[in-house]
C-alpha atoms as a PDB file:
ATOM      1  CA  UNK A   1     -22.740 -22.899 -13.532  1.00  0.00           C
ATOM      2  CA  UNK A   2     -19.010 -23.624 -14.152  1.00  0.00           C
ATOM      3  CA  UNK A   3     -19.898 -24.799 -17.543  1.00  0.00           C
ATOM      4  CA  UNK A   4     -21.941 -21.426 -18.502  1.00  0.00           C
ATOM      5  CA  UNK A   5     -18.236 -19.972 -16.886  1.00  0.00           C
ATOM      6  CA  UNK A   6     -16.136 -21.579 -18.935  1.00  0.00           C
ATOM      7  CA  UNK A   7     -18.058 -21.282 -22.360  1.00  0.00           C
ATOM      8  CA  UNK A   8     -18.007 -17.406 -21.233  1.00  0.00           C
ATOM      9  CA  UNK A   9     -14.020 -17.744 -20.770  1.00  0.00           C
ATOM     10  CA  UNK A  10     -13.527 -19.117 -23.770  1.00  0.00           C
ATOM     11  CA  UNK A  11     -15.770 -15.961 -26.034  1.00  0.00           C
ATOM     12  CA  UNK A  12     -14.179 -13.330 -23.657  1.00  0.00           C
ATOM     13  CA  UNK A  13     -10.691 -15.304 -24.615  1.00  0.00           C
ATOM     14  CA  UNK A  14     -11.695 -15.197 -28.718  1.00  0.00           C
ATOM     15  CA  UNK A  15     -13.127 -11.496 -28.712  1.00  0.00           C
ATOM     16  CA  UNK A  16      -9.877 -10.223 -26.924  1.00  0.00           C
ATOM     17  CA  UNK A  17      -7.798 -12.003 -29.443  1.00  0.00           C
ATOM     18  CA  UNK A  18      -9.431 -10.787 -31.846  1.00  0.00           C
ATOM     19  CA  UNK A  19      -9.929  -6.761 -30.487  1.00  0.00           C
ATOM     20  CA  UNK A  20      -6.547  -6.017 -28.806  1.00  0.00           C
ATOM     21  CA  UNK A  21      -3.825  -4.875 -31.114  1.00  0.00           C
ATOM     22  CA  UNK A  22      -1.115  -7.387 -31.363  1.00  0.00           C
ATOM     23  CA  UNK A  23       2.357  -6.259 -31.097  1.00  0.00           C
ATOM     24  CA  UNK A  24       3.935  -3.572 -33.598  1.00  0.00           C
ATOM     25  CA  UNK A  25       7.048  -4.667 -35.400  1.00  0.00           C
ATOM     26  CA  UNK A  26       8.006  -1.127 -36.228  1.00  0.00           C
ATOM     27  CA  UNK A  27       9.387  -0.696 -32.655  1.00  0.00           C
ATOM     28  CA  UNK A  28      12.257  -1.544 -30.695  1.00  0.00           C
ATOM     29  CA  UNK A  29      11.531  -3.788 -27.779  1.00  0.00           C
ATOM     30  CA  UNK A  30      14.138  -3.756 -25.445  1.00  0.00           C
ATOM     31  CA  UNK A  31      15.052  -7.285 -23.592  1.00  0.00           C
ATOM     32  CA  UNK A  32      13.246  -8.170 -20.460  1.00  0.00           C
ATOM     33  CA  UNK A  33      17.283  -8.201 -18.750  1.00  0.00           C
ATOM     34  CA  UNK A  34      17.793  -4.610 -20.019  1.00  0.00           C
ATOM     35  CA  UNK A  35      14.179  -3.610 -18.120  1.00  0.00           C
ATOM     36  CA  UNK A  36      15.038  -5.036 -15.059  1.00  0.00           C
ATOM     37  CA  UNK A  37      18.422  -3.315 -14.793  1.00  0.00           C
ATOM     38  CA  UNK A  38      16.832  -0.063 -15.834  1.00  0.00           C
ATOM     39  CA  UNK A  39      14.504  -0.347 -12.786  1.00  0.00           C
ATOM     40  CA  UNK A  40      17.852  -0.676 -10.380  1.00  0.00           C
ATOM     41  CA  UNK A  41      19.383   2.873 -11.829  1.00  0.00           C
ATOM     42  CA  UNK A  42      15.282   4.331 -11.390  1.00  0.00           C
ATOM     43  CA  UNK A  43      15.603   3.046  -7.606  1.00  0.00           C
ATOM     44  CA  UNK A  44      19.317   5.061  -7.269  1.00  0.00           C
ATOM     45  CA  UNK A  45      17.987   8.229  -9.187  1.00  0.00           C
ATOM     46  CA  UNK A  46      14.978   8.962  -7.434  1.00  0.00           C
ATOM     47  CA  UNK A  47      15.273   9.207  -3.726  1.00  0.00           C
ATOM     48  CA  UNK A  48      11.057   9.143  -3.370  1.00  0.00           C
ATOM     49  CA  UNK A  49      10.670   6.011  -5.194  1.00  0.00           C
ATOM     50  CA  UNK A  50      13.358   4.410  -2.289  1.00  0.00           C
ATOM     51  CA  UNK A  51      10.693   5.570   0.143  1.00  0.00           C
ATOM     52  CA  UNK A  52       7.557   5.197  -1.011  1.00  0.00           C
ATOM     53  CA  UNK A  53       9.041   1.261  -2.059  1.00  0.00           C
ATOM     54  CA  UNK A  54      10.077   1.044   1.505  1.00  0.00           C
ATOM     55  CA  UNK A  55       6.687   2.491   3.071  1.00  0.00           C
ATOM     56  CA  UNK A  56       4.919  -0.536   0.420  1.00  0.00           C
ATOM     57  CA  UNK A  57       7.489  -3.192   1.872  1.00  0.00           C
ATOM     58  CA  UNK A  58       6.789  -2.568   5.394  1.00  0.00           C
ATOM     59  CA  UNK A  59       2.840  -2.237   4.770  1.00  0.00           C
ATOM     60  CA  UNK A  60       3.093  -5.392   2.484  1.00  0.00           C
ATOM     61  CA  UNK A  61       4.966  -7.190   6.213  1.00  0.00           C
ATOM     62  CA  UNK A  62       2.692  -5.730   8.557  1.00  0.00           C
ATOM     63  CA  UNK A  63      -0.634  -6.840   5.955  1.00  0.00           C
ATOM     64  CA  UNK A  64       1.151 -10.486   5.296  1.00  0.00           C
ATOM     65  CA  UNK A  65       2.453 -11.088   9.034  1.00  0.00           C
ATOM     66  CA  UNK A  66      -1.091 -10.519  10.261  1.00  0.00           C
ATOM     67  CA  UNK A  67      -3.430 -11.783   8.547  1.00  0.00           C
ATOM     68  CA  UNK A  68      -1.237 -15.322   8.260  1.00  0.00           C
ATOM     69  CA  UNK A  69      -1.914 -15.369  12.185  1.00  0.00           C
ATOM     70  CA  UNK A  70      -5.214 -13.486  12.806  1.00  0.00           C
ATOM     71  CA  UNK A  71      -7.156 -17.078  11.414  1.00  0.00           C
ATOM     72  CA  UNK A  72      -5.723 -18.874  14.169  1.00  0.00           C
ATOM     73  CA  UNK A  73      -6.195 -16.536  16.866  1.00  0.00           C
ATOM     74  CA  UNK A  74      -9.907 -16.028  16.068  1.00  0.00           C
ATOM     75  CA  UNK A  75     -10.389 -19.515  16.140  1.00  0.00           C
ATOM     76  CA  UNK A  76      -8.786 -19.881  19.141  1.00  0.00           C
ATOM     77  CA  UNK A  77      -9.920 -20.626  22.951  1.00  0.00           C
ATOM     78  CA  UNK A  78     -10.422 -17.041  23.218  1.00  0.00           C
ATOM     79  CA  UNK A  79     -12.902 -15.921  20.357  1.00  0.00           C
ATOM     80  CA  UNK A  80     -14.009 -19.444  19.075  1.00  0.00           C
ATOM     81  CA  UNK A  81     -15.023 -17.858  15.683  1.00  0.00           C
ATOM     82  CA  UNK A  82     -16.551 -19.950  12.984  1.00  0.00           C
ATOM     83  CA  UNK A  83     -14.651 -20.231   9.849  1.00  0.00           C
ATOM     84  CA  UNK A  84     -17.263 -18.069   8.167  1.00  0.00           C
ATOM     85  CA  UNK A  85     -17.148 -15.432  10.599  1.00  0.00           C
ATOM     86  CA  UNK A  86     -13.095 -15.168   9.640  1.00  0.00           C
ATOM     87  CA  UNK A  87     -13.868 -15.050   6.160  1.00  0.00           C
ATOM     88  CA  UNK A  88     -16.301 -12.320   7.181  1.00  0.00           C
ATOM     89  CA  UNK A  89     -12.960 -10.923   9.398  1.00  0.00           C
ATOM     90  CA  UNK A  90     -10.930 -11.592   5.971  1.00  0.00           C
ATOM     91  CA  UNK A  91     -13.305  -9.474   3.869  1.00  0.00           C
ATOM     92  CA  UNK A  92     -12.991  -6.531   6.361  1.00  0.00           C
ATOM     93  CA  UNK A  93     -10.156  -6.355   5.870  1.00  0.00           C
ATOM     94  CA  UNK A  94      -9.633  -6.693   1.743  1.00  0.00           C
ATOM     95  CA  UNK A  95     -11.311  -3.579   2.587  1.00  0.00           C
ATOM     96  CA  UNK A  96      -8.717  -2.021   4.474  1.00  0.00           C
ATOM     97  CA  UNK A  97      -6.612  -2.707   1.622  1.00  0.00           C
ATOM     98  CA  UNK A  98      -8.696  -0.789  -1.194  1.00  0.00           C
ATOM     99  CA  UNK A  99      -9.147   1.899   1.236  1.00  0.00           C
ATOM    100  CA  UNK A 100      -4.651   1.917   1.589  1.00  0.00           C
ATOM    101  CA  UNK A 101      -4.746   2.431  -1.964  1.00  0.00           C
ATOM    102  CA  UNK A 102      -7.192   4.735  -1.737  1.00  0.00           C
ATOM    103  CA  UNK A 103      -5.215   6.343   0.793  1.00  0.00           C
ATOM    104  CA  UNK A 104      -1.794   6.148  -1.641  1.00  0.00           C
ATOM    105  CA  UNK A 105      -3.802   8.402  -4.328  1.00  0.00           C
ATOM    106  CA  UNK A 106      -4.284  10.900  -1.335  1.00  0.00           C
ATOM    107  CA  UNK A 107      -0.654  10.930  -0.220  1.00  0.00           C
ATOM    108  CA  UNK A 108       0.573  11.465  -3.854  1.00  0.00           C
ATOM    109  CA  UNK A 109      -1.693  14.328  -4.225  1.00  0.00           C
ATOM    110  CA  UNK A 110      -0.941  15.858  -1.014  1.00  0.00           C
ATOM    111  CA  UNK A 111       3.078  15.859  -2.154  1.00  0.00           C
ATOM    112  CA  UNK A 112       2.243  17.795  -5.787  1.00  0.00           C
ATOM    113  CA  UNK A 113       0.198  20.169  -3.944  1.00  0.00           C
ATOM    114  CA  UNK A 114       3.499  20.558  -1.078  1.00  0.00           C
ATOM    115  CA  UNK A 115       6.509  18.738  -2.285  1.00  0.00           C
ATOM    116  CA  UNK A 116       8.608  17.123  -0.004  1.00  0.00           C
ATOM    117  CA  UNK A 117       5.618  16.857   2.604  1.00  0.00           C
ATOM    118  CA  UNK A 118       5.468  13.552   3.022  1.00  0.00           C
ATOM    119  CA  UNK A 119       9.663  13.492   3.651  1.00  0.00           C
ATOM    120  CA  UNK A 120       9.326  15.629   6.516  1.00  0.00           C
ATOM    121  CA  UNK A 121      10.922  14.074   9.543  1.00  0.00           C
ATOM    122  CA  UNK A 122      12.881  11.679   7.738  1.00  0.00           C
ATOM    123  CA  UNK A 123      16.539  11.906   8.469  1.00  0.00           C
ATOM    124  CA  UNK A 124      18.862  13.878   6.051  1.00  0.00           C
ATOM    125  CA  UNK A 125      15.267  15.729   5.520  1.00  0.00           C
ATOM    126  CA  UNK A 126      14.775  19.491   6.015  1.00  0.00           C
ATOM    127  CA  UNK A 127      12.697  19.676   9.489  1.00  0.00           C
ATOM    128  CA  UNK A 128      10.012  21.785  10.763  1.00  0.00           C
ATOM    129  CA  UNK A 129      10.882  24.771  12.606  1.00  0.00           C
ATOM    130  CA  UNK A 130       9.623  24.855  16.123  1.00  0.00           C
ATOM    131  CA  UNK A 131       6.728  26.917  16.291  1.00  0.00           C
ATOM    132  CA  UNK A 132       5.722  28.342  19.854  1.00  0.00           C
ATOM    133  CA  UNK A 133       1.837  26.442  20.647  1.00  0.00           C
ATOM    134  CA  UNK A 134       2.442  24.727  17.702  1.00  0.00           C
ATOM    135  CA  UNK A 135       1.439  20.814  17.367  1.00  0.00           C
ATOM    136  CA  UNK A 136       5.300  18.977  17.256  1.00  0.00           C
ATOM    137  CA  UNK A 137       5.954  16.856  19.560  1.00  0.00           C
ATOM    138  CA  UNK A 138       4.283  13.259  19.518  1.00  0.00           C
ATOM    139  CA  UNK A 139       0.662  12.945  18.150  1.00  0.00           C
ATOM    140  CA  UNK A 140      -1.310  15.071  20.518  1.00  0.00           C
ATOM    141  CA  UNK A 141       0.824  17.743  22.376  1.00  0.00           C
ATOM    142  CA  UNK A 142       1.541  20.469  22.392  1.00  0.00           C
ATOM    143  CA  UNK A 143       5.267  21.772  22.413  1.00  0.00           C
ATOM    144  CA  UNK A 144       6.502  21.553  25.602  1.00  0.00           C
ATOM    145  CA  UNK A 145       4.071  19.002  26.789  1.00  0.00           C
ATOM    146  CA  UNK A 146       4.854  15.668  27.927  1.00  0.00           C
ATOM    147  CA  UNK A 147       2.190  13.000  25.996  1.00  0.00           C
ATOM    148  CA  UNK A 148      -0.596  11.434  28.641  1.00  0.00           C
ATOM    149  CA  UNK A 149       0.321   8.027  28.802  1.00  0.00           C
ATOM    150  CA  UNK A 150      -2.778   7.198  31.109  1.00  0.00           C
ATOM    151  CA  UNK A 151      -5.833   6.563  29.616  1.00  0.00           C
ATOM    152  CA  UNK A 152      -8.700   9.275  30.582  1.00  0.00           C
ATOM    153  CA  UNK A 153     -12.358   7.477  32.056  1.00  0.00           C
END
């Protein structure tokens, strides 16, 4: 099997040599320094890109700080999971991860349809006005309303 793998590696690596256009000599490449500074002036010009860069740091924490400790805690005292069952866990949630990117696409659409939607409630941000019955307090309430913190049976 690896050998049938390999022999396939090595046509897919000739044909793409071989289709793919090679670089064009007519144009002006800038240097690899010059692109990384340009991203630096992008980041100060565009206040969305700072957020949406934040909102993919803090996911890309959140994905990286659990699932570098869920292994261990499934095969723990507590669950005693087998190490397929994890990798079962583990595919779940590669899942969860197409479906955030999935869920990216939405959010970008959602702000061309109503810029400046998804910068709501950040500070320095315009801010909803407070509508009477309206939903804007925590997730939940109504305005007014206090949120249940007991759960209901």
């Amino acid at each position: 099997m690896y050998l049938f793998a390999s022999r396939l590696m090595v046509v897919n690596a000739i044909v793409m040599t071989r289709v793919l256009a090679g670089p064009r000599s007519d144009t002006a490449h800038p240097a690899y320094a010059a692109v990384l500074r340009s991203t630096i002036g992008l980041y100060r010009q565009y206040p969305q890109l700072r957020l949406r860069s934040a909102f993919g740091a803090v996911a890309f924490a959140a994905f990286s700080l659990f699932w570098s400790t869920v292994p261990f805690v499934l095969s723990g005292e507590h669950y005693r999971y087998s190490p397929s069952t994890i990798g079962l866990f583990a595919l779940l949630g590669a899942a969860g991860a197409l479906a955030a990117n999935q869920f990216s696409g939405i959010c970008d659409r959602l702000d061309r349809l109503d810029p400046g939607r998804l910068d709501r409630g950040v500070p320095g941000r315009h801010r909803h006005r407070r509508r009477r019955g309206g939903l804007d307090g925590p997730v939940g309430t109504r305005s007014g309303q206090r949120p249940c913190l007991r759960s209901r049976r």
